[in-house]
PDB file of N, CA and C in Angstrom:
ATOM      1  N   UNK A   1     -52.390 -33.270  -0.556  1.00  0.00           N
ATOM      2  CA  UNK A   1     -53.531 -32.435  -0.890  1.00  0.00           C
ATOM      3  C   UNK A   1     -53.889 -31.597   0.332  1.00  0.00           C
ATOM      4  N   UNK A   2     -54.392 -30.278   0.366  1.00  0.00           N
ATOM      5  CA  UNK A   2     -54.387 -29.221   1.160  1.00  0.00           C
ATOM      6  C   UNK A   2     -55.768 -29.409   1.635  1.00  0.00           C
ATOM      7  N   UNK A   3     -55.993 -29.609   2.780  1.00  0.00           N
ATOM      8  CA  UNK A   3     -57.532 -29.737   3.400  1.00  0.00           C
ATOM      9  C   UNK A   3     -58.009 -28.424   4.129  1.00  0.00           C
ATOM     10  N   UNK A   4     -59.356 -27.961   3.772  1.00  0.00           N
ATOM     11  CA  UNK A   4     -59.737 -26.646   4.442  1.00  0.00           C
ATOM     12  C   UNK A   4     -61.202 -27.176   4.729  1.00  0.00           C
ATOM     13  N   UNK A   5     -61.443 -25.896   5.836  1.00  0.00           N
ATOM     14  CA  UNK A   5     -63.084 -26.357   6.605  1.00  0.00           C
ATOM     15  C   UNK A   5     -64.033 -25.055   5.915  1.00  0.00           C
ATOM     16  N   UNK A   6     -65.135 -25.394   5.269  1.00  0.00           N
ATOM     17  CA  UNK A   6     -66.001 -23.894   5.251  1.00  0.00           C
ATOM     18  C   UNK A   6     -67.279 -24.599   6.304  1.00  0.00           C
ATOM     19  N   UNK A   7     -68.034 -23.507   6.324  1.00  0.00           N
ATOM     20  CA  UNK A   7     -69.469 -23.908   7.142  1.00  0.00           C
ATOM     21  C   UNK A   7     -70.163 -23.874   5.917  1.00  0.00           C
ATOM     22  N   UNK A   8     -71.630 -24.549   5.530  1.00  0.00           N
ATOM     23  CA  UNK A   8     -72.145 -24.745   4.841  1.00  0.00           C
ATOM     24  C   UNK A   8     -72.941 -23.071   5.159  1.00  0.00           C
ATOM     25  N   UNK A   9     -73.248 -22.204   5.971  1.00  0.00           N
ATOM     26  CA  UNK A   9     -73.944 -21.234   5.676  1.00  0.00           C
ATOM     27  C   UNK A   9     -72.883 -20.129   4.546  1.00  0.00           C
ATOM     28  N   UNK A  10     -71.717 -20.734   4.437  1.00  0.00           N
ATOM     29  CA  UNK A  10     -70.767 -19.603   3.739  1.00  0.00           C
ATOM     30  C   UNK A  10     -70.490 -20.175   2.068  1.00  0.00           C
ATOM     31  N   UNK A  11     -70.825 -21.288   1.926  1.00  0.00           N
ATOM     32  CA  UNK A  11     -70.629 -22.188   1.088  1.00  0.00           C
ATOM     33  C   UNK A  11     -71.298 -21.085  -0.420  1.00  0.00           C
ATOM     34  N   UNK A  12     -72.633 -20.995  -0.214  1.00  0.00           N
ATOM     35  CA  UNK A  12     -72.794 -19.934  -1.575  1.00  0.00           C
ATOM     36  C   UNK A  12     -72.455 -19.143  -1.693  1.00  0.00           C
ATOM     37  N   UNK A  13     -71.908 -17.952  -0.891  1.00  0.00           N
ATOM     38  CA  UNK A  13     -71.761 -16.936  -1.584  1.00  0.00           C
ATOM     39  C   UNK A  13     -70.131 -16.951  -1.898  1.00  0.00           C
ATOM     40  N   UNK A  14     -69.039 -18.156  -1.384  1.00  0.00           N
ATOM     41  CA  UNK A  14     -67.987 -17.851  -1.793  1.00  0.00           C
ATOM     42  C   UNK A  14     -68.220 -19.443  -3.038  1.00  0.00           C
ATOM     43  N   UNK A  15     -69.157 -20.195  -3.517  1.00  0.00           N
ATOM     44  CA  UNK A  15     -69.275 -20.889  -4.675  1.00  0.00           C
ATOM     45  C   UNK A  15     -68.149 -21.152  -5.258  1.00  0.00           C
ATOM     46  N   UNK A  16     -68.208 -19.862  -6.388  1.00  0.00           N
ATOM     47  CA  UNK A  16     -67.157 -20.391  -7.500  1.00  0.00           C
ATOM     48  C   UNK A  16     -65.792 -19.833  -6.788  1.00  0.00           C
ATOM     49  N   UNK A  17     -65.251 -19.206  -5.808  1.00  0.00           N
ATOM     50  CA  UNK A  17     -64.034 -19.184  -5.546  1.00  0.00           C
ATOM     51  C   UNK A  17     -63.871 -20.589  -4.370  1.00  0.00           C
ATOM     52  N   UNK A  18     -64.633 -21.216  -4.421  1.00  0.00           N
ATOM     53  CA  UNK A  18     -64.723 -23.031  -4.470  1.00  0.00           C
ATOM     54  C   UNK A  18     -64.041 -23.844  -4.732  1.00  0.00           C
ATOM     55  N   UNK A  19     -64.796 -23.765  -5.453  1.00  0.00           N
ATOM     56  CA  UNK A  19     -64.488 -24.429  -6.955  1.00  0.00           C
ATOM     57  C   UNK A  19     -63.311 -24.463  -8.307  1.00  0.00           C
ATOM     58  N   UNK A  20     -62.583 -22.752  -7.715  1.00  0.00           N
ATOM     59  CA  UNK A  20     -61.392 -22.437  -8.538  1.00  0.00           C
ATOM     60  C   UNK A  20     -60.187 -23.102  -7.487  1.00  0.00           C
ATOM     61  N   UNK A  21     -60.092 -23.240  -6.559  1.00  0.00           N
ATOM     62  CA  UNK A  21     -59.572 -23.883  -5.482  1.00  0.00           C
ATOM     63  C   UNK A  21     -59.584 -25.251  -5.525  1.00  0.00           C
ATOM     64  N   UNK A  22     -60.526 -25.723  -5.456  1.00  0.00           N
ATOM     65  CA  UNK A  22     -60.739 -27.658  -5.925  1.00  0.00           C
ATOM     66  C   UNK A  22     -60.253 -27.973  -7.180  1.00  0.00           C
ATOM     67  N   UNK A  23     -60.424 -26.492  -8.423  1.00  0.00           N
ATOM     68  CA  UNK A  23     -59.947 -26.985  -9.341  1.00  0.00           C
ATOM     69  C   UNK A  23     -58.097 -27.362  -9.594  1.00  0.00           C
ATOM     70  N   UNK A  24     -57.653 -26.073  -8.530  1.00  0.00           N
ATOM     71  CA  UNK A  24     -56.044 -26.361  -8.293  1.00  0.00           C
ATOM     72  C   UNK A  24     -55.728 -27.640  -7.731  1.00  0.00           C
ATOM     73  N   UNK A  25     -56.382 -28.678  -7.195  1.00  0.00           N
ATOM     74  CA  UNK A  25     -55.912 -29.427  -5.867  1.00  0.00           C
ATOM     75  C   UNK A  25     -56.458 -29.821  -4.604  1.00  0.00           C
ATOM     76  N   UNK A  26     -57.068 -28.827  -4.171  1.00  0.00           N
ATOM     77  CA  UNK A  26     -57.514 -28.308  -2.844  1.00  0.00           C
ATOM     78  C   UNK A  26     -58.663 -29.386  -2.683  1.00  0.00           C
ATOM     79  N   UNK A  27     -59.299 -29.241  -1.327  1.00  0.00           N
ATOM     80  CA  UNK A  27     -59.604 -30.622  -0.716  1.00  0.00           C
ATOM     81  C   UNK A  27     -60.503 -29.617   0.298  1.00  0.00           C
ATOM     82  N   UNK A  28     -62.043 -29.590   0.536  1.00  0.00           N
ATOM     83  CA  UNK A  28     -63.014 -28.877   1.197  1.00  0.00           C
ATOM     84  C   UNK A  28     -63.873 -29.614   1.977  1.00  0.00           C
ATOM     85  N   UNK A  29     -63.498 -29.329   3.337  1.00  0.00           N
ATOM     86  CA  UNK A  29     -64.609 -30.322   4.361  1.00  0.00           C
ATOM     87  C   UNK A  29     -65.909 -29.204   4.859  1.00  0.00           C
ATOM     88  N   UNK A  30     -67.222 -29.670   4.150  1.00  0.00           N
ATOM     89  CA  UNK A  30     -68.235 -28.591   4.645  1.00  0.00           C
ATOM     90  C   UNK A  30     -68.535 -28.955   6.029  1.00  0.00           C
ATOM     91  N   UNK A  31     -69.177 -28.325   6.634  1.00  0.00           N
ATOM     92  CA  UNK A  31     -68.802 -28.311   8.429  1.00  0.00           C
ATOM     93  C   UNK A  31     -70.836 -27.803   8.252  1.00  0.00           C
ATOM     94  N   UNK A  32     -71.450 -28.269   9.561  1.00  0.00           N
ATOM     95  CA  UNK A  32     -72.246 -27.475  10.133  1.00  0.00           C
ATOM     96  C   UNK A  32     -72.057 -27.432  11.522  1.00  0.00           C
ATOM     97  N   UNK A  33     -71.740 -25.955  11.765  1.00  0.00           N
ATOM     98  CA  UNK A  33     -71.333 -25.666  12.942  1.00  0.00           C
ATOM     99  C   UNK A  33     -69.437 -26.189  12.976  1.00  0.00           C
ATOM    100  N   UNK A  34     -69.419 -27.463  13.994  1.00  0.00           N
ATOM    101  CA  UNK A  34     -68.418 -28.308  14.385  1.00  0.00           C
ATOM    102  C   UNK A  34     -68.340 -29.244  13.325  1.00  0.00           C
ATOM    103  N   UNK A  35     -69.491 -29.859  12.955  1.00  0.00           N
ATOM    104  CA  UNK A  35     -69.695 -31.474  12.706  1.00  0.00           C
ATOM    105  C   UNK A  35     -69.209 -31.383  10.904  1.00  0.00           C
ATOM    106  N   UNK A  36     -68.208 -32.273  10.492  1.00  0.00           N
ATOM    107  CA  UNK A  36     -67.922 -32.192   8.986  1.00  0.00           C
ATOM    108  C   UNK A  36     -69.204 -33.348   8.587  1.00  0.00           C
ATOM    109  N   UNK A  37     -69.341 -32.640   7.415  1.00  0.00           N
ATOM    110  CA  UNK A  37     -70.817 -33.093   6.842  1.00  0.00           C
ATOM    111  C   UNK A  37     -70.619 -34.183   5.134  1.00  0.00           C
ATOM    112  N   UNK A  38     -69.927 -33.207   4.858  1.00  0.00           N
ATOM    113  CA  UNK A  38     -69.424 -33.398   3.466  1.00  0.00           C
ATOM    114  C   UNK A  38     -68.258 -33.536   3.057  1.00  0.00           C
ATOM    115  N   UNK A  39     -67.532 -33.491   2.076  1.00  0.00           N
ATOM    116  CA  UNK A  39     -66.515 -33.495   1.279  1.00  0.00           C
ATOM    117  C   UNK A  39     -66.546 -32.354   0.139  1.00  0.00           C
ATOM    118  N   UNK A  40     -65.353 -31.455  -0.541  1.00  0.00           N
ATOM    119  CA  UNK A  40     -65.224 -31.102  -1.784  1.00  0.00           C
ATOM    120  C   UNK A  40     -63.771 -31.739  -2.462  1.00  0.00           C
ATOM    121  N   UNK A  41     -63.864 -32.656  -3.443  1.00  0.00           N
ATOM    122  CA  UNK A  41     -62.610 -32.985  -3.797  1.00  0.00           C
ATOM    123  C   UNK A  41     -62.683 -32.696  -5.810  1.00  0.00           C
ATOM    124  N   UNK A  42     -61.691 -32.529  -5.984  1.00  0.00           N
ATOM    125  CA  UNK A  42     -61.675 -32.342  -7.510  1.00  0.00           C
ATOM    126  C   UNK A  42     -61.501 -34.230  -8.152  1.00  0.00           C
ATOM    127  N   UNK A  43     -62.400 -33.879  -9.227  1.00  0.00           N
ATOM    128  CA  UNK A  43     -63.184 -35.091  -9.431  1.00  0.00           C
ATOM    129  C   UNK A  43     -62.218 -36.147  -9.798  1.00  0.00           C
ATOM    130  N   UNK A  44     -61.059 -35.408 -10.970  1.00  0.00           N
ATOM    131  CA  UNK A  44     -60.021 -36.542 -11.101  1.00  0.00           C
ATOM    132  C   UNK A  44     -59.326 -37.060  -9.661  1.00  0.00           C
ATOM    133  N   UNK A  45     -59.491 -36.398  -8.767  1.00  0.00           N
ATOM    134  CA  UNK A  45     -58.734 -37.657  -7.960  1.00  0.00           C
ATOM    135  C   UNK A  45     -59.431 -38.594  -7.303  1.00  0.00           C
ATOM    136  N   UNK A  46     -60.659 -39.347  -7.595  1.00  0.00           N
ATOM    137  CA  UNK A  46     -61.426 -39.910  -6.900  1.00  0.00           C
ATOM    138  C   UNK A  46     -62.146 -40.716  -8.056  1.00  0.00           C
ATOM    139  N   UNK A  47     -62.296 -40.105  -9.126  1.00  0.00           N
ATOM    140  CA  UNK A  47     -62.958 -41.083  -9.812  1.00  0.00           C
ATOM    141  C   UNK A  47     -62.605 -42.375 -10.189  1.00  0.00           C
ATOM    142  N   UNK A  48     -63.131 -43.682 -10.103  1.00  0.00           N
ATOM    143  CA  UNK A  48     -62.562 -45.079 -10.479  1.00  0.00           C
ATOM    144  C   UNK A  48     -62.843 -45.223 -11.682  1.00  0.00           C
ATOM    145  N   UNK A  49     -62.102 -45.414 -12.680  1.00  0.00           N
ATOM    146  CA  UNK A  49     -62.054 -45.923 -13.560  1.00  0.00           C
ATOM    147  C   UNK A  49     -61.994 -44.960 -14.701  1.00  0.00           C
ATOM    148  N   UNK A  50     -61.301 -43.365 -14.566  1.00  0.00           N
ATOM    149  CA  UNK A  50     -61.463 -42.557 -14.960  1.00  0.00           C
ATOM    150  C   UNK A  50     -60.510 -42.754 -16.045  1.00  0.00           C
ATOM    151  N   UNK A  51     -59.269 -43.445 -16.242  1.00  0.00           N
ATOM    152  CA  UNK A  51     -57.946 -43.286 -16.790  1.00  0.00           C
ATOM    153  C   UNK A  51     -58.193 -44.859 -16.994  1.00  0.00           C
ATOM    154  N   UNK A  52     -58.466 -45.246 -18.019  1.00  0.00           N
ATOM    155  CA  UNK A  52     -58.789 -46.782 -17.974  1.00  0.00           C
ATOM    156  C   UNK A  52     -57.668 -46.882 -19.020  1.00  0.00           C
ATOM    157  N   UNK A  53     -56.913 -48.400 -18.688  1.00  0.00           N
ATOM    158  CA  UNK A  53     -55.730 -48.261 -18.836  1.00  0.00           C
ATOM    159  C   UNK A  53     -54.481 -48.272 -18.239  1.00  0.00           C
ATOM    160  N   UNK A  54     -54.748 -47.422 -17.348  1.00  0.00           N
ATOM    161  CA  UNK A  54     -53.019 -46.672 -16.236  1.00  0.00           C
ATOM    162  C   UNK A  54     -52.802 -48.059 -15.425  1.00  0.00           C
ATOM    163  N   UNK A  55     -53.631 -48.453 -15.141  1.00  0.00           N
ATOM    164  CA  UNK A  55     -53.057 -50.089 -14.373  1.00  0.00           C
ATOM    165  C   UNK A  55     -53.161 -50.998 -14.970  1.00  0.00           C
ATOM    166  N   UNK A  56     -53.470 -52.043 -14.627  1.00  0.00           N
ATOM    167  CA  UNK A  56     -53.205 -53.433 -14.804  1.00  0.00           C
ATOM    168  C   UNK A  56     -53.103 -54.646 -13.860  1.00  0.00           C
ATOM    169  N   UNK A  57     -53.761 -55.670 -14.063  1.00  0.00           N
ATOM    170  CA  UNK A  57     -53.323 -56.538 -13.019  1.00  0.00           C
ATOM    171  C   UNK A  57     -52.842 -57.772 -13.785  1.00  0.00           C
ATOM    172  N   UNK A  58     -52.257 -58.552 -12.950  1.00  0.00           N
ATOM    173  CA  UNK A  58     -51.290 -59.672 -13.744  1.00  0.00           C
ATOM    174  C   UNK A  58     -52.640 -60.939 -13.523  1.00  0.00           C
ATOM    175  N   UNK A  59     -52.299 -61.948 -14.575  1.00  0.00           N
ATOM    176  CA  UNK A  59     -53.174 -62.748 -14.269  1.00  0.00           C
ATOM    177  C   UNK A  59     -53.371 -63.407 -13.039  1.00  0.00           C
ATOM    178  N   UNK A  60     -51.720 -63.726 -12.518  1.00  0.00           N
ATOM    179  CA  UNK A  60     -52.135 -64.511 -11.124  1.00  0.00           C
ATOM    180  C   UNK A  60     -52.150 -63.640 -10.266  1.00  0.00           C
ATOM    181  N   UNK A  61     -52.587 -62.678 -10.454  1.00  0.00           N
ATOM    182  CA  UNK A  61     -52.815 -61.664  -9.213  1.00  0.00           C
ATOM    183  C   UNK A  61     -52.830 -62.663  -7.271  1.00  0.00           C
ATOM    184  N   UNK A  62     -54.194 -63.310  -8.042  1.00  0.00           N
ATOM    185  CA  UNK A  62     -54.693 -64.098  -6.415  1.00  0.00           C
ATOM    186  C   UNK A  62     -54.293 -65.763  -5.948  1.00  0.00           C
ATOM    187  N   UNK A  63     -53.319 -65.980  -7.329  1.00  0.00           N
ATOM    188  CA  UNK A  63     -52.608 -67.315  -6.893  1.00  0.00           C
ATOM    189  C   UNK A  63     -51.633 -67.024  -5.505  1.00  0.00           C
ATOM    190  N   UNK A  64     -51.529 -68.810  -4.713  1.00  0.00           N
ATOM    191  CA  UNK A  64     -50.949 -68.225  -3.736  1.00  0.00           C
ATOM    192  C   UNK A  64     -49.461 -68.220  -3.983  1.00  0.00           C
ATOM    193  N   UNK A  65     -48.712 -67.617  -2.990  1.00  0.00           N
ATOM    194  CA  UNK A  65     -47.539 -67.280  -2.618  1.00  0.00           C
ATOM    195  C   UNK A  65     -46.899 -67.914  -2.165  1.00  0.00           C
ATOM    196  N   UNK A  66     -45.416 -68.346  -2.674  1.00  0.00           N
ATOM    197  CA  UNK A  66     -44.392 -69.444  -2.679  1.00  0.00           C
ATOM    198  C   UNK A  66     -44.350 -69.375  -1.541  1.00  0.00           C
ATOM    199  N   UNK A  67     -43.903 -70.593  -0.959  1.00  0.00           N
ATOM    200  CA  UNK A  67     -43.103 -70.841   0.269  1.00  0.00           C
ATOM    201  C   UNK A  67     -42.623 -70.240   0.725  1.00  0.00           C
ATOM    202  N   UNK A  68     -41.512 -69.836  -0.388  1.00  0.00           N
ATOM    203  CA  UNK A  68     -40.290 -68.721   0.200  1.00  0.00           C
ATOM    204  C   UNK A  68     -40.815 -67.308   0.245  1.00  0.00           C
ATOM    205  N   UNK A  69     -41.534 -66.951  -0.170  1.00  0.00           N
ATOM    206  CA  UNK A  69     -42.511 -65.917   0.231  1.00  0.00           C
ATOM    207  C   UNK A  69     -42.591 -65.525   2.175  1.00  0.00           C
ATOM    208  N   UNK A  70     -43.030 -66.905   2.224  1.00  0.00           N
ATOM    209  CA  UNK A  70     -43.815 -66.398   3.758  1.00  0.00           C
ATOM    210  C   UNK A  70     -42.386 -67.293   4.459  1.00  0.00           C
ATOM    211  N   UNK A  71     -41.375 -67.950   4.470  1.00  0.00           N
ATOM    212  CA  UNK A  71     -40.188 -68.286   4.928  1.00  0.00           C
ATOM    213  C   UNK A  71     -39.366 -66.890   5.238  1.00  0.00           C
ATOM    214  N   UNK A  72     -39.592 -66.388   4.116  1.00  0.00           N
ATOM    215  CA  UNK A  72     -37.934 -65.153   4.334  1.00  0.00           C
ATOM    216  C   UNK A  72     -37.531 -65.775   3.285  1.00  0.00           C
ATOM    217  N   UNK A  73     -37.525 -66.524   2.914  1.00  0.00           N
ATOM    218  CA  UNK A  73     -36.121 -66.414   1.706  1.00  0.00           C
ATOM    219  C   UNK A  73     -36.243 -66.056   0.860  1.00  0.00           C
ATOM    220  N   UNK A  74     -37.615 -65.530   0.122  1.00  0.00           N
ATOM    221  CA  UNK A  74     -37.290 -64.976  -1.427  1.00  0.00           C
ATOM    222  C   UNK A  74     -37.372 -64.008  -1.443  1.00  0.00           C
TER     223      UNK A  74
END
């Protein structure tokens, strides 16, 4: 993902060419002055639990791990 800096005094008047940018991909660190303040990220890549479904966890997720696990041999 492509990361860019605006200053928050520039932030409105370039708005929606923003936002058409975040909507491709793009990744916006608002700045005052030096200091990054904020974030702009497009929402599907951040939201939890947006795609409910796409994973899964196994039941023994947190059972422990064979012997041969932490040996080397399996």
């Amino acid at each position: 993902m492509l990361t860019k800096q605006i200053d928050v005094k520039e932030v409105q008047t370039r708005l929606q060419e923003l936002l058409a940018q975040i909507a491709l991909g793009e990744e916006w660190i608002l700045t005052d002055g030096n200091k990054p303040i904020a974030r702009l990220v497009p929402i599907a890549s951040r939201v939890a639990g947006l795609h409910a479904g796409a994973t899964w966890t196994s039941f023994d997720f947190d059972d422990p791990l064979a012997d041969e696990f932490w040996m080397g041999s399996a």
